[in-house]
PDB file of N, CA and C in Angstrom:
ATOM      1  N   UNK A   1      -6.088  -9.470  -3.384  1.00  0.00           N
ATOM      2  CA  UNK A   1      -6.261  -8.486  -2.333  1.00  0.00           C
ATOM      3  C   UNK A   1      -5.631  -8.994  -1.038  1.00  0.00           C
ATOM      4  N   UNK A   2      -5.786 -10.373  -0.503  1.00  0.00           N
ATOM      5  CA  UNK A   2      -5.425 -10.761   0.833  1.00  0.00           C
ATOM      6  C   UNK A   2      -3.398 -10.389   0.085  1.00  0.00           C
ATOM      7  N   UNK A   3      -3.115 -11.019  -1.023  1.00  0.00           N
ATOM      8  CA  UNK A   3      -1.573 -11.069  -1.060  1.00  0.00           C
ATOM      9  C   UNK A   3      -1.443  -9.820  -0.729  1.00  0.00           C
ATOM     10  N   UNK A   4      -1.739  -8.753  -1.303  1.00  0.00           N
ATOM     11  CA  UNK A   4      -1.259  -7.638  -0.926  1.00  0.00           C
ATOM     12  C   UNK A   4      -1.620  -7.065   0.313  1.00  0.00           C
ATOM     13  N   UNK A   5      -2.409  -7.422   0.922  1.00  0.00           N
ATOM     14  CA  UNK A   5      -2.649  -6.915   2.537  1.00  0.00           C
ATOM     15  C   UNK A   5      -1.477  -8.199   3.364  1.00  0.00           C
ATOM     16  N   UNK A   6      -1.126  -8.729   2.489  1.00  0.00           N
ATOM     17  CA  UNK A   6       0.054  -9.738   3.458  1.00  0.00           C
ATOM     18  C   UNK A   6       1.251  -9.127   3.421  1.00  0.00           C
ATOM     19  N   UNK A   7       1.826  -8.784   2.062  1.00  0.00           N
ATOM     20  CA  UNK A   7       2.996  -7.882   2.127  1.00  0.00           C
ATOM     21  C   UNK A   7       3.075  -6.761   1.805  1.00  0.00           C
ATOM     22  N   UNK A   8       2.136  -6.174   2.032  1.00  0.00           N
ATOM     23  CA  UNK A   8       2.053  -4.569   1.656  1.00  0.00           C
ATOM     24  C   UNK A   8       3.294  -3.680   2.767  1.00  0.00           C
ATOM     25  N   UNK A   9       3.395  -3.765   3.852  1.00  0.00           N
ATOM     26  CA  UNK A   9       4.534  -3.523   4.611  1.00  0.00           C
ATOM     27  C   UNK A   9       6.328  -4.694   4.970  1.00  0.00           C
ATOM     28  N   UNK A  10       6.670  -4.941   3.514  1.00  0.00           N
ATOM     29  CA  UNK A  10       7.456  -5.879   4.047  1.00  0.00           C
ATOM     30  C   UNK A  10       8.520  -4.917   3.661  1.00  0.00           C
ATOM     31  N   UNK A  11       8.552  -3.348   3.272  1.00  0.00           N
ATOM     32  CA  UNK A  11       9.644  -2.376   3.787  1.00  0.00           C
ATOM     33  C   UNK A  11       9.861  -2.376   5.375  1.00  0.00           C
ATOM     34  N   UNK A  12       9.023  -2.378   6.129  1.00  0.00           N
ATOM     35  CA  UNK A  12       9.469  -2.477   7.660  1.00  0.00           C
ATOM     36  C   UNK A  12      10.750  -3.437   7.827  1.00  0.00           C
ATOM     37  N   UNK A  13      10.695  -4.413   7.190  1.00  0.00           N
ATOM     38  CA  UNK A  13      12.044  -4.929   7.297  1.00  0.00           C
ATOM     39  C   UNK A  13      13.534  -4.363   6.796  1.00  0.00           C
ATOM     40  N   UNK A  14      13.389  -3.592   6.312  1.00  0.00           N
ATOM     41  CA  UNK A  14      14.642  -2.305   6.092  1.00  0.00           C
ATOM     42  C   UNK A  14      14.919  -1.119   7.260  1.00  0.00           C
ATOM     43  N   UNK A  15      14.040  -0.836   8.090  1.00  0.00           N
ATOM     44  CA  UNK A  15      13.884   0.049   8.647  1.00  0.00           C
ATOM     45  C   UNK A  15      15.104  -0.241   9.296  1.00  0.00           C
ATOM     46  N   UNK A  16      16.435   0.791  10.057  1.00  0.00           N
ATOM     47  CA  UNK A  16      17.574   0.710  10.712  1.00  0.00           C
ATOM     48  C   UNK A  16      16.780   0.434  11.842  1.00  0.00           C
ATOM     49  N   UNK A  17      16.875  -0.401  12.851  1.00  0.00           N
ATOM     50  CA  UNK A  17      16.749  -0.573  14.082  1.00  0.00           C
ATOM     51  C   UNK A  17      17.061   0.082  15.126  1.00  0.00           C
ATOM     52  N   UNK A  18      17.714   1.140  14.789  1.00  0.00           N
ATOM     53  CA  UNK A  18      18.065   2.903  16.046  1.00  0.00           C
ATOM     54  C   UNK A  18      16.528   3.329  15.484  1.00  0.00           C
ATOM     55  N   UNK A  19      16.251   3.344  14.760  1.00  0.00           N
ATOM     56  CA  UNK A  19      14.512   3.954  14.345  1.00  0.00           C
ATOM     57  C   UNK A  19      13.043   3.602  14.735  1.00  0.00           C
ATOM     58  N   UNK A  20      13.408   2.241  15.369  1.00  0.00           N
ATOM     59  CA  UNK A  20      12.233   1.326  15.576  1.00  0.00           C
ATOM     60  C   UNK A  20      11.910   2.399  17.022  1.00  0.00           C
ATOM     61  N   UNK A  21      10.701   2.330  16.795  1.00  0.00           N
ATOM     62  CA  UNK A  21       9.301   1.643  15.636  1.00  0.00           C
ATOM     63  C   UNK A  21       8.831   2.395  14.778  1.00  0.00           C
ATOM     64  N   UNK A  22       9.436   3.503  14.917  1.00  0.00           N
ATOM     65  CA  UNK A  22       9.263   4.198  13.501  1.00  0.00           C
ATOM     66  C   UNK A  22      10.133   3.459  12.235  1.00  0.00           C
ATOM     67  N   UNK A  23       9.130   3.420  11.109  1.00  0.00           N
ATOM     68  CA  UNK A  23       9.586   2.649   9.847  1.00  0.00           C
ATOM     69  C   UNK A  23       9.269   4.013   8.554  1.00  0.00           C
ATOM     70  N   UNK A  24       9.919   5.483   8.954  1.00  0.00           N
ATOM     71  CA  UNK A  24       9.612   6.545   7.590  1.00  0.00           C
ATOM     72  C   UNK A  24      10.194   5.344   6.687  1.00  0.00           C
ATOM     73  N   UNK A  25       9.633   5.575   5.239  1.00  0.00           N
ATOM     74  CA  UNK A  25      10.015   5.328   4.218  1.00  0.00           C
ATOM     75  C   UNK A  25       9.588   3.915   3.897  1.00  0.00           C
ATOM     76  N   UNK A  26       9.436   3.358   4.508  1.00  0.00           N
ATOM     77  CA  UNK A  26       9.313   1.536   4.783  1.00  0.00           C
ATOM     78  C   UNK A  26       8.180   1.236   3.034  1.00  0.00           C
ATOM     79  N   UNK A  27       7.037   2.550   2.774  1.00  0.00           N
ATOM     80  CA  UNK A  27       6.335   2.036   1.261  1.00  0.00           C
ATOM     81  C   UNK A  27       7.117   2.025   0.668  1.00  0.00           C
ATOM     82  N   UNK A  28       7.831   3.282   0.079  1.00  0.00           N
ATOM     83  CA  UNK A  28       8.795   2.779  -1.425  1.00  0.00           C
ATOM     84  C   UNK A  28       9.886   1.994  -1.103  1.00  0.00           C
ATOM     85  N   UNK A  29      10.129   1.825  -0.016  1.00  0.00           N
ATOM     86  CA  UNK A  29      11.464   0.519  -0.030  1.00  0.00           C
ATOM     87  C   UNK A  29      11.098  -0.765  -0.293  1.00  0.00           C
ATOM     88  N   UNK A  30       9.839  -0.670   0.389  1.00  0.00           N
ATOM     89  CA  UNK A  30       8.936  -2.040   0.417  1.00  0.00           C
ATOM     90  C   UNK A  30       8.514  -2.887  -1.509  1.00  0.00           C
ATOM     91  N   UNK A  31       8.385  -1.585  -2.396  1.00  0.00           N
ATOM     92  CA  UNK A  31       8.097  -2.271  -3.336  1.00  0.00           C
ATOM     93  C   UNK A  31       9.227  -3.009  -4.092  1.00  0.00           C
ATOM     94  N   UNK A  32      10.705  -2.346  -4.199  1.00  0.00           N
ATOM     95  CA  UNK A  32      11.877  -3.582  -5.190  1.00  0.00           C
ATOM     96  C   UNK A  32      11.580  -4.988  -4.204  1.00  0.00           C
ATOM     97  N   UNK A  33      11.498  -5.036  -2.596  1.00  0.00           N
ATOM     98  CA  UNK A  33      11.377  -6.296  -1.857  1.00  0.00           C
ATOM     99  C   UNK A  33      10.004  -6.920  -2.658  1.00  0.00           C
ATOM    100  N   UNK A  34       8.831  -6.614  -2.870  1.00  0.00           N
ATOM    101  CA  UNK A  34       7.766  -6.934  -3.407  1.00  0.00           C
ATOM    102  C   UNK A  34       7.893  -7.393  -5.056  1.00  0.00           C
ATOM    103  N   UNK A  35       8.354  -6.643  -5.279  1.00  0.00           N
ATOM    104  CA  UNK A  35       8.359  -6.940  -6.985  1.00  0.00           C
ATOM    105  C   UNK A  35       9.710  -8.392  -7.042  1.00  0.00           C
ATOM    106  N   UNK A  36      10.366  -8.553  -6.111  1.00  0.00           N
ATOM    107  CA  UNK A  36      11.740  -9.937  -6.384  1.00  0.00           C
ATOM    108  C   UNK A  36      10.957 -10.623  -5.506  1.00  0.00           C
ATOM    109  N   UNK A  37      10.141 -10.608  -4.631  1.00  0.00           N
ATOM    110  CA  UNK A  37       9.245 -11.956  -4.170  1.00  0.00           C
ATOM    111  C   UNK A  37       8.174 -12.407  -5.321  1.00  0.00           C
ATOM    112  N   UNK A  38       7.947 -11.229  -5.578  1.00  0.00           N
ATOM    113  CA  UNK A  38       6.456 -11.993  -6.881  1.00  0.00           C
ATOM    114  C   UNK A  38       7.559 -12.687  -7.741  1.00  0.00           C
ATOM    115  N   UNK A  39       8.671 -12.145  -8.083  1.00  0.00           N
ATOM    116  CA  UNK A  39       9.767 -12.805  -9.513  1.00  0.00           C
ATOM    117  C   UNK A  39       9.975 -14.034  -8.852  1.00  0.00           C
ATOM    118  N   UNK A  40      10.429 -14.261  -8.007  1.00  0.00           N
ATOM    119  CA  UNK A  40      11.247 -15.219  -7.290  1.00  0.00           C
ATOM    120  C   UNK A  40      10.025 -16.699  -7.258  1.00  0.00           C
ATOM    121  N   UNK A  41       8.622 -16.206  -6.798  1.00  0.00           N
ATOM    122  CA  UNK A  41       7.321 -16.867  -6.815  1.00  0.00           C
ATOM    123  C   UNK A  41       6.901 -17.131  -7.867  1.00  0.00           C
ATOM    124  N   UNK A  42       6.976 -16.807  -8.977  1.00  0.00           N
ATOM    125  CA  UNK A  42       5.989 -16.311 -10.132  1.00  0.00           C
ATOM    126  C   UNK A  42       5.224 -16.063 -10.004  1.00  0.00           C
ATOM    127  N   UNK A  43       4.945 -14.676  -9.524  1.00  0.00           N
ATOM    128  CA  UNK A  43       3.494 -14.225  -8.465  1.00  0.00           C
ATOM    129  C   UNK A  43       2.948 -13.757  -9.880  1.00  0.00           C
ATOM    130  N   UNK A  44       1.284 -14.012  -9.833  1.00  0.00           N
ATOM    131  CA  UNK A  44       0.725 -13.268 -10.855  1.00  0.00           C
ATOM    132  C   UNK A  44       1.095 -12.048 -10.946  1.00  0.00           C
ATOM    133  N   UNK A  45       1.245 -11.467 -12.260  1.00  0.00           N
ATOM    134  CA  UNK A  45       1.243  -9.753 -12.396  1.00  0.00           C
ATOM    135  C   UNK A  45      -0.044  -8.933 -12.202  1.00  0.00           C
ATOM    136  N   UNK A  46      -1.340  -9.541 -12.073  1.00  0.00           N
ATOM    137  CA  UNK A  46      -2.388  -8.691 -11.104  1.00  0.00           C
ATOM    138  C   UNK A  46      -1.839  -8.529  -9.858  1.00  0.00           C
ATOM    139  N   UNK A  47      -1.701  -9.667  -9.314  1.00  0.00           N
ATOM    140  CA  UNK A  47      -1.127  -9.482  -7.872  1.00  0.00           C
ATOM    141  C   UNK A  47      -0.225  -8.566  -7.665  1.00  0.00           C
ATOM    142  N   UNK A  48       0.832  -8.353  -8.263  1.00  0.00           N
ATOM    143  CA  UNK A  48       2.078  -7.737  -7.791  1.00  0.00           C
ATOM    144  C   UNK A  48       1.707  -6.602  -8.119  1.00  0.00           C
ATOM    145  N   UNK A  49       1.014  -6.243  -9.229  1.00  0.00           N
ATOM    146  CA  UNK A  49       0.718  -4.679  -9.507  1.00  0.00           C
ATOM    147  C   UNK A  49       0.074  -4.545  -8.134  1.00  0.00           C
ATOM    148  N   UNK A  50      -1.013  -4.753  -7.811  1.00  0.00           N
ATOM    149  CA  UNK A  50      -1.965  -4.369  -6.914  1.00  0.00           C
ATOM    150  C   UNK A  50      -0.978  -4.016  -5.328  1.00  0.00           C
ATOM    151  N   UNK A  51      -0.342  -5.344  -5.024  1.00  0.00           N
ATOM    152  CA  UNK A  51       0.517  -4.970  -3.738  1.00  0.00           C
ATOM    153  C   UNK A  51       1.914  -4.057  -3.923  1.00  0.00           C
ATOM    154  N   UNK A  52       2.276  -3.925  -4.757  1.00  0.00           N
ATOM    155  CA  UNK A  52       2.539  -2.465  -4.863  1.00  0.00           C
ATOM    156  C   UNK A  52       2.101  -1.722  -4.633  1.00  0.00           C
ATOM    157  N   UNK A  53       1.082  -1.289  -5.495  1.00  0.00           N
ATOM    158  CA  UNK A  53       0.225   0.068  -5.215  1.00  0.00           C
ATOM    159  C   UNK A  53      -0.142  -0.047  -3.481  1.00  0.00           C
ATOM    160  N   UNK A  54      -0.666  -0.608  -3.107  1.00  0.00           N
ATOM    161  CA  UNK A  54      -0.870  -0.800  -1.102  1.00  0.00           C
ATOM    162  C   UNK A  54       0.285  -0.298  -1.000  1.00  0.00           C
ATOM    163  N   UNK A  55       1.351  -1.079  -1.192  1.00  0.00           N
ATOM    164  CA  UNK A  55       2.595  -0.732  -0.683  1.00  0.00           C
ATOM    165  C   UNK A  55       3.165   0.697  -0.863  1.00  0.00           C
ATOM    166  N   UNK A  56       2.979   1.476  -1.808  1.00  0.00           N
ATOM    167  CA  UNK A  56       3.140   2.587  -2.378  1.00  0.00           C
ATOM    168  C   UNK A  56       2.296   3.845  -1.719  1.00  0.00           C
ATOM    169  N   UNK A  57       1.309   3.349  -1.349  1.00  0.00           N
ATOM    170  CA  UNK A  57      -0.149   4.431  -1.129  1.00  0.00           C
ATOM    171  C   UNK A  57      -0.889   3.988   0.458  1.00  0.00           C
ATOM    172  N   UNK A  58      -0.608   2.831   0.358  1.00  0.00           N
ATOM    173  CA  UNK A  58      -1.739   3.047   1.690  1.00  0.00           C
ATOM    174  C   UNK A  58      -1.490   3.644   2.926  1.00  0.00           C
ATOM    175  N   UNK A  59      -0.287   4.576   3.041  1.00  0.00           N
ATOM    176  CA  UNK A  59      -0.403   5.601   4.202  1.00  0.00           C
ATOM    177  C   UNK A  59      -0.813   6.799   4.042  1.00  0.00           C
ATOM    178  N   UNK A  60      -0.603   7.425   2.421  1.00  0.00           N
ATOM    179  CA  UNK A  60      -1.399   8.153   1.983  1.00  0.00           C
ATOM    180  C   UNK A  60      -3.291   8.088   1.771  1.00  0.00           C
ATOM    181  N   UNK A  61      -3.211   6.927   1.656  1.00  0.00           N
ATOM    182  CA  UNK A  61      -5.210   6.510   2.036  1.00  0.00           C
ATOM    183  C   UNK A  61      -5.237   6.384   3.361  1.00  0.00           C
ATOM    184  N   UNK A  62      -4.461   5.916   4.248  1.00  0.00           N
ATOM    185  CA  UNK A  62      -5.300   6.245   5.269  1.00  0.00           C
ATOM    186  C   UNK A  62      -5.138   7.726   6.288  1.00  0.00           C
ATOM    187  N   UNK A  63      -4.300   8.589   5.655  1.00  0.00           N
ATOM    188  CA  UNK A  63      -4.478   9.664   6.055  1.00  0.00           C
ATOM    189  C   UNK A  63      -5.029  10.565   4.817  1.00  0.00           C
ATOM    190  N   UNK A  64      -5.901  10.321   4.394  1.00  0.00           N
ATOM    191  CA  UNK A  64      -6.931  10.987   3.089  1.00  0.00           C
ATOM    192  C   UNK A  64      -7.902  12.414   3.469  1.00  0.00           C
ATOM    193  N   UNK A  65      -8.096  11.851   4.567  1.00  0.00           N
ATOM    194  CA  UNK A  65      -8.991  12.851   5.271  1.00  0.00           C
ATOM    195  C   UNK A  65      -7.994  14.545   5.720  1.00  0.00           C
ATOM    196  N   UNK A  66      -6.768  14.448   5.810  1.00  0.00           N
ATOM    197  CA  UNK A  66      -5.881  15.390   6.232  1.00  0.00           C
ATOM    198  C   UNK A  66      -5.925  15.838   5.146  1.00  0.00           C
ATOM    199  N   UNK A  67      -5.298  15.367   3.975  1.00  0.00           N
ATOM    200  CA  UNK A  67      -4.767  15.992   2.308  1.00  0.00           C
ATOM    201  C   UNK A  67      -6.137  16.785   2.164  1.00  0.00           C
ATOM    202  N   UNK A  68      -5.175  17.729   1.160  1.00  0.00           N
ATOM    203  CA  UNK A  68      -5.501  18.754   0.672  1.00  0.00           C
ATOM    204  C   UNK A  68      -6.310  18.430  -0.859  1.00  0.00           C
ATOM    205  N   UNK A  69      -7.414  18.692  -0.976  1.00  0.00           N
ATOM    206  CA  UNK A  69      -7.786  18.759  -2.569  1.00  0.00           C
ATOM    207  C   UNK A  69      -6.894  18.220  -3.806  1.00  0.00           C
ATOM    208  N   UNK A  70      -6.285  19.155  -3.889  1.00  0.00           N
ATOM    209  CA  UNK A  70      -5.111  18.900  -5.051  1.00  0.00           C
ATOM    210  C   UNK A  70      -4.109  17.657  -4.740  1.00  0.00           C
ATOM    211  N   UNK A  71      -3.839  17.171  -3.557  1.00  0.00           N
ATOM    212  CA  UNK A  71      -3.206  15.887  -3.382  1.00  0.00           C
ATOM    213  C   UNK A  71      -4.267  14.434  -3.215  1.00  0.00           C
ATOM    214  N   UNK A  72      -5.342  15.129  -3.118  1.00  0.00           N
ATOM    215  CA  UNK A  72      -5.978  13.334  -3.424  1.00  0.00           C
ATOM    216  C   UNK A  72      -6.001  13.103  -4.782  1.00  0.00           C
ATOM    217  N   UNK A  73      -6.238  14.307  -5.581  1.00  0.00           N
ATOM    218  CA  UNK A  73      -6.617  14.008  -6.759  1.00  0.00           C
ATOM    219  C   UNK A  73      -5.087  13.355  -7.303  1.00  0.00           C
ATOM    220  N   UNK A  74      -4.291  13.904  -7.037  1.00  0.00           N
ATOM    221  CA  UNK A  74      -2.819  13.694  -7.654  1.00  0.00           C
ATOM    222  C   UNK A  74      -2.695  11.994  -7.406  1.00  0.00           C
ATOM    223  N   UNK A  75      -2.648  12.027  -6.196  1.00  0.00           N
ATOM    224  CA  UNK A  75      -3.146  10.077  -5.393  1.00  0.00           C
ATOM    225  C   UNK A  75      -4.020   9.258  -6.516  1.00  0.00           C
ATOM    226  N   UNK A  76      -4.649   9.882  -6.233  1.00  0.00           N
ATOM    227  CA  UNK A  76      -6.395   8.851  -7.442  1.00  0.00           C
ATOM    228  C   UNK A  76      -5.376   9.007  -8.462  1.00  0.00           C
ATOM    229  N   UNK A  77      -4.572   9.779  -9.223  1.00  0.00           N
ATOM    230  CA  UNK A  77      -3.576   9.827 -10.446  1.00  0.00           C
ATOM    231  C   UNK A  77      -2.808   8.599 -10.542  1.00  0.00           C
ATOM    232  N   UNK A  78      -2.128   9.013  -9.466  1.00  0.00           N
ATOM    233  CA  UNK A  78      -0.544   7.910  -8.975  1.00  0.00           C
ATOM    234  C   UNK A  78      -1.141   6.860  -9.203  1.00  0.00           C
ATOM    235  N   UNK A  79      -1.936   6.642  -8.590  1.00  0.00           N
ATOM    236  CA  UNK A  79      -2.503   4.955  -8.135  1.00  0.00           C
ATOM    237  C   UNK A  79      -3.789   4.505  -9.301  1.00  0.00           C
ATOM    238  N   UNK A  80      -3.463   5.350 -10.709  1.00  0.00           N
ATOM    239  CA  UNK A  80      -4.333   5.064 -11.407  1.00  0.00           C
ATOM    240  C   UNK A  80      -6.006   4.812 -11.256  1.00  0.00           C
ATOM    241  N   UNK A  81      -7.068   5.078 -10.422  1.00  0.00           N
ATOM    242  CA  UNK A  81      -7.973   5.052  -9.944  1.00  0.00           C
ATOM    243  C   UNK A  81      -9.236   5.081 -10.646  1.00  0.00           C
ATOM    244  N   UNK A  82      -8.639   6.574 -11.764  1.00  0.00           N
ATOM    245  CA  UNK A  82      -9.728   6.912 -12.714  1.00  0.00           C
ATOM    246  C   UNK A  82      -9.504   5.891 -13.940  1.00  0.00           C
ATOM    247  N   UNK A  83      -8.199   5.380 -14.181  1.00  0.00           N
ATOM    248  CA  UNK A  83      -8.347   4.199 -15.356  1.00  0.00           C
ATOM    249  C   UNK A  83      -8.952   2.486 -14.976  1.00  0.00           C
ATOM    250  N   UNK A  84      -8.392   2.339 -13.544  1.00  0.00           N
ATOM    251  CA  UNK A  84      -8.851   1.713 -13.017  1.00  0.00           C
ATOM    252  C   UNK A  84      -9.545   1.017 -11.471  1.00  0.00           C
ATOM    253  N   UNK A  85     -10.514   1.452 -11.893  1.00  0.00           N
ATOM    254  CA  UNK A  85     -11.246   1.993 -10.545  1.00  0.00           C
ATOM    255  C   UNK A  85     -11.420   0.430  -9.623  1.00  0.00           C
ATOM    256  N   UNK A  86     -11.768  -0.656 -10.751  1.00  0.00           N
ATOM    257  CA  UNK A  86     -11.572  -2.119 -10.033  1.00  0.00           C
ATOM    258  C   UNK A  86     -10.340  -2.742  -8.937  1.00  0.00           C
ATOM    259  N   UNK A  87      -9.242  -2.162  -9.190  1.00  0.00           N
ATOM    260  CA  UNK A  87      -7.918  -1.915  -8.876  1.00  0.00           C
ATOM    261  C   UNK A  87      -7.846  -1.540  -7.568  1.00  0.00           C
ATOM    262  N   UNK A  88      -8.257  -0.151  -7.827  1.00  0.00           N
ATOM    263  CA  UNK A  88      -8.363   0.863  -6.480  1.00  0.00           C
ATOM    264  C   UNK A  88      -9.305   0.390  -4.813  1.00  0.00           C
ATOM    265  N   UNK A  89     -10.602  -0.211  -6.387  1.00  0.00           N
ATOM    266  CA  UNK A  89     -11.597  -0.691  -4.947  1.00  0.00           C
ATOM    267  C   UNK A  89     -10.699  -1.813  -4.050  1.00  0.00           C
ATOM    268  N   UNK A  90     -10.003  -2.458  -4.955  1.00  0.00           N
ATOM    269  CA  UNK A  90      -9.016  -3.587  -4.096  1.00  0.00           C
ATOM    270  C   UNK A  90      -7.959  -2.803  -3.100  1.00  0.00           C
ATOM    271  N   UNK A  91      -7.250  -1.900  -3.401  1.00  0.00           N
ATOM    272  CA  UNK A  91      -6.944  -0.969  -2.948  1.00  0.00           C
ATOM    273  C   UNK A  91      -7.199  -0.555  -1.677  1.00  0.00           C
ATOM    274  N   UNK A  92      -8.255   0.365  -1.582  1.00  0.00           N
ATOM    275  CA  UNK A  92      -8.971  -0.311  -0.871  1.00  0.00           C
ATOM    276  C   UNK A  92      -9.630  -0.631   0.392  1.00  0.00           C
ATOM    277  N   UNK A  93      -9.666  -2.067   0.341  1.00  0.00           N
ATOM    278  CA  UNK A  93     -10.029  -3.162   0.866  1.00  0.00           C
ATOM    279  C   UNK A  93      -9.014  -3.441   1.766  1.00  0.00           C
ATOM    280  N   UNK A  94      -7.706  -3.596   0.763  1.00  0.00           N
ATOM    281  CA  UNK A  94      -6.637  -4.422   1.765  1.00  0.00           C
ATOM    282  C   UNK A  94      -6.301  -2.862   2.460  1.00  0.00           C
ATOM    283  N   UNK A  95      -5.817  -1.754   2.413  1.00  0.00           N
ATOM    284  CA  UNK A  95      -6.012  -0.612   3.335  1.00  0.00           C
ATOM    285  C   UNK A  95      -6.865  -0.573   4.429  1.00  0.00           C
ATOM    286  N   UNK A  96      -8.171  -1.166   3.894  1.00  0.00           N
ATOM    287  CA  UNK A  96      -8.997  -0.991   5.340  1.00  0.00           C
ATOM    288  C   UNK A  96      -8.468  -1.934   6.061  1.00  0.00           C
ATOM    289  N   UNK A  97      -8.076  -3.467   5.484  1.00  0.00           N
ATOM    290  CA  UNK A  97      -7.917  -4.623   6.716  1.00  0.00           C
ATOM    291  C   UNK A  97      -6.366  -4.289   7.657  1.00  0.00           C
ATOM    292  N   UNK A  98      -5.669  -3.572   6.611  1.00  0.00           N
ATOM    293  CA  UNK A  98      -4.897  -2.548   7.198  1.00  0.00           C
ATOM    294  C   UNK A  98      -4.681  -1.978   8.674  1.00  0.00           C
ATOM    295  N   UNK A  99      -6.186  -0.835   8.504  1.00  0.00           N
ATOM    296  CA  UNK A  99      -6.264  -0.144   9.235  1.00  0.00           C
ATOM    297  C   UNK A  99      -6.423  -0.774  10.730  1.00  0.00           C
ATOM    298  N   UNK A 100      -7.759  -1.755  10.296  1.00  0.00           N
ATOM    299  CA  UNK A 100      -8.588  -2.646  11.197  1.00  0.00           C
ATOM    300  C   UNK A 100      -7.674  -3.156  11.824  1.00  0.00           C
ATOM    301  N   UNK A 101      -6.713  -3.872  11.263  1.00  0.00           N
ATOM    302  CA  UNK A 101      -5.654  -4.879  11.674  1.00  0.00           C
ATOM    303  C   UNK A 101      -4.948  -4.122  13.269  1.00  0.00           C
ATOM    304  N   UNK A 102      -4.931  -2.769  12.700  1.00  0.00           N
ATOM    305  CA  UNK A 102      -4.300  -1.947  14.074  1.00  0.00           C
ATOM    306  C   UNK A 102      -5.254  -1.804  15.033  1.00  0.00           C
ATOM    307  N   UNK A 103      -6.298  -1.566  15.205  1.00  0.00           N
ATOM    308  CA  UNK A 103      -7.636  -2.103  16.122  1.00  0.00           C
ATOM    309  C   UNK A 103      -8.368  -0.544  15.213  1.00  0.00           C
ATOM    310  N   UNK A 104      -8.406   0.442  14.124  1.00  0.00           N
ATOM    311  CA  UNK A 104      -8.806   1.545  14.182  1.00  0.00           C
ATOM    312  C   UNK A 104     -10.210   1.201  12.875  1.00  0.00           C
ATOM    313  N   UNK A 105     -10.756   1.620  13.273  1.00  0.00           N
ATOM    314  CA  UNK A 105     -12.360   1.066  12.831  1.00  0.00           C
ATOM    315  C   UNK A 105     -12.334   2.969  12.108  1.00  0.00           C
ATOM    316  N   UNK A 106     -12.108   2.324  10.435  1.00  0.00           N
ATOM    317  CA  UNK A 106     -12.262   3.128   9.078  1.00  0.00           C
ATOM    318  C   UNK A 106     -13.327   2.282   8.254  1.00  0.00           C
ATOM    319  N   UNK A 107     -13.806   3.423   7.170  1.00  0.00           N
ATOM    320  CA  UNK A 107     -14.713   2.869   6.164  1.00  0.00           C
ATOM    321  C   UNK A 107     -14.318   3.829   5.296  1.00  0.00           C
ATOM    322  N   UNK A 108     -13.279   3.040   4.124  1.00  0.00           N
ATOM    323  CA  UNK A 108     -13.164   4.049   2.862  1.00  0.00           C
ATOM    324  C   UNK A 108     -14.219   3.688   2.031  1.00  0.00           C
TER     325      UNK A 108
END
């Protein structure tokens, strides 16, 4: 959980710099950078699954409260939730330290 709350945003480092500080797109870019650091490490494959998924989802969790019905459920899909709910709770976790990290006081 801490690995993936460490590099769950290491797409920000792609972001064009005419864009800063906006980083659109920065999750799915962020995961090929994530998946060749775990290779490069021999990062466990719990690990790397998990900081993916952060990397993939956690701007969609923390704007959860906006979505519509039919897109959380689709989310809880994506991010496998209902197969593995142990996963998700990690999920999460590093999302909230996430949030916190920005000073914004959430409780998923």
């Amino acid at each position: 959980t801490r690995f993936a709350a460490l590099v769950h945003d290491l797409g920000k480092a792609t972001s064009p710099m005419k864009n800063w500080p906006s980083h659109h797109g920065h999750e799915e870019r962020g995961v090929p950078i994530i998946e060749a650091l775990c290779s490069r490490l021999r990062i466990p494959q719990e690990y790397r699954t998990l900081a993916t998924r952060v990397s993939r989802y956690h701007l969609n969790i923390h704007r959860l409260s906006e979505l519509r019905a039919d897109t959380i459920v689709t989310l809880l899909e994506q991010a496998d939730a209902f197969r593995r709910p142990e996963l998700f709770d990690k999920m999460l976790i590093a999302c909230q330290a996430d949030a916190e990290g920005c000073g914004r006081k959430v409780q998923y």
